[in-house]
Each structure stands twice: as C-alpha cells, then as structure tokens.
Protein backbone atom coordinates (compact mmCIF):
# COMPACT_ATOMS: atom_id res chain seq x y z
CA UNK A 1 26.29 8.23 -10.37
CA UNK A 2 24.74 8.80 -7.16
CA UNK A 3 21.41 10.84 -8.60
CA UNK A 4 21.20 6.96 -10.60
CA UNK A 5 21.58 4.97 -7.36
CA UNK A 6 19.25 7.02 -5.55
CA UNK A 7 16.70 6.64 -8.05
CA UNK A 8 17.18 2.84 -8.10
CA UNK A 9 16.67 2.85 -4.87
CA UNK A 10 13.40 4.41 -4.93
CA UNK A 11 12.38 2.30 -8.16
CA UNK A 12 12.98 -0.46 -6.21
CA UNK A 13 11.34 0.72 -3.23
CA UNK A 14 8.18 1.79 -5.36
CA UNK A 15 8.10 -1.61 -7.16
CA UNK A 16 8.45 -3.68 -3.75
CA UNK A 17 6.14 -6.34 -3.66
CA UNK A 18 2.93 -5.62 -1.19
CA UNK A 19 1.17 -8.74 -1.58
CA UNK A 20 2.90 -10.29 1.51
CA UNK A 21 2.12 -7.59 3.92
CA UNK A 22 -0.44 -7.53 6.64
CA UNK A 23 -3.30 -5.38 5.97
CA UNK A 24 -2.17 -3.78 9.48
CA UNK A 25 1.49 -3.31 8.17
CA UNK A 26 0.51 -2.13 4.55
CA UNK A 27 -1.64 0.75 6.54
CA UNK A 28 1.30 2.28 8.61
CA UNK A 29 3.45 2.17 5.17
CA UNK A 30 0.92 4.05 3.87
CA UNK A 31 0.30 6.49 6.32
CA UNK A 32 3.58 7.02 6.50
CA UNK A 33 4.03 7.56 2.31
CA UNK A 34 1.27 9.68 2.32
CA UNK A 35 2.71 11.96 4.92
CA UNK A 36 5.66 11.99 3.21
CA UNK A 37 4.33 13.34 -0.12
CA UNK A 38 2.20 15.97 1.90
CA UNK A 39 5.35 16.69 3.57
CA UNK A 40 6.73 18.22 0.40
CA UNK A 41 10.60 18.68 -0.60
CA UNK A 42 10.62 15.82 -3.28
CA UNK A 43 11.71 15.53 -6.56
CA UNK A 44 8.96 15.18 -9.43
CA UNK A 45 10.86 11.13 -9.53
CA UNK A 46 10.54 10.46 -5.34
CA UNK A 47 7.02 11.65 -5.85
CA UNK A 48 5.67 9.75 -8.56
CA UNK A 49 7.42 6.35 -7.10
CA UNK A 50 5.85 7.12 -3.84
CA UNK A 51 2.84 7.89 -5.16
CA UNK A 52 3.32 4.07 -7.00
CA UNK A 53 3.53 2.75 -3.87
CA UNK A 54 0.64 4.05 -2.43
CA UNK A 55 -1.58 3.34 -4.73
CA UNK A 56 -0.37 -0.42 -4.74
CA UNK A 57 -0.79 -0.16 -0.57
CA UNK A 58 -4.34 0.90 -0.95
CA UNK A 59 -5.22 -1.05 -3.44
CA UNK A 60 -3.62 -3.72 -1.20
CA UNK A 61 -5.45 -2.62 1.86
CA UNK A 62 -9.08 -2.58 -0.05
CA UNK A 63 -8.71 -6.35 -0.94
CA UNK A 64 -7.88 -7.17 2.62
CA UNK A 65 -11.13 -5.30 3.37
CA UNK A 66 -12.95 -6.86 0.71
CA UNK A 67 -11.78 -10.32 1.77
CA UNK A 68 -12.86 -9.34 5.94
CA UNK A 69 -16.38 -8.47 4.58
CA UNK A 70 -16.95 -11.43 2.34
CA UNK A 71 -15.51 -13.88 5.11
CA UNK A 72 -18.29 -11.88 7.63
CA UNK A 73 -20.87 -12.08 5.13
CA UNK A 74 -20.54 -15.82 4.94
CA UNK A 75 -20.82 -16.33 8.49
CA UNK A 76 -23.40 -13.95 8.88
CA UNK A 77 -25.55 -16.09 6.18
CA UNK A 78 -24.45 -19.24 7.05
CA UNK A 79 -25.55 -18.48 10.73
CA UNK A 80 -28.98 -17.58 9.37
CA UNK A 81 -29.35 -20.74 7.76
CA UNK A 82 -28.56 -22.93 10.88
C-alpha cells in the first residue's frame, strides 16, 4: 500500500496544474526537476512523471516567452507608427 500512495503522490505531482505559475516560478521547478532526473536513483514511474512535468513547465515557460515577445513586438511597432 505504500509503493500505491507513493505513486499517487507523484501522479498527482506530475499532473499539477502549471498554468497558474509565474514564468519565474515554473523555471526554478524546472531546474530543479531536471536536476533531479540527471541526479539519477529513480524508478522507471518517478522518472517518467517527472519527466511529465517538465515537459508541461517548458512548454509553460515558452508561452510566457512567446507572450513577452509578442507584447515587445507590439510596442516596438506601435512606437514606429507614432
């Protein structure tokens, strides 16, 4: 019964929603799950749910990026126009 709780756990943690994070905040988490795959020592489970959540950080992260350049873009233009 504990293996199953553990693995909720990090279902849960995997499946966390990232959409309310700061693009600041959503970096350090994924630093820090990217370390911790590199780091080694986890089951095949822990790996693939981290590896979930990074990939949903980054993907997270490049929008917030994507956003910053469009809103820079805009002013860029619109200051060229007035």
């Amino acid at each position: 019964m504990g293996e199953e709780a553990n693995s909720a756990d990090r279902d849960s943690e995997a499946g966390r929603d990232v959409s309310g994070l700061g693009y600041e905040q959503a970096r350090e988490e994924l630093v820090a799950t990217v370390q911790r795959l590199e780091a080694g020592g986890l089951s095949l489970e822990e790996s693939l749910a981290l590896w979930e959540r990074g990939e949903a950080l980054a993907a997270h992260c490049q929008a917030k990026l994507d956003g910053a350049r469009a809103r820079l873009d805009a002013a860029v233009a619109a200051r060229e126009e007035g």
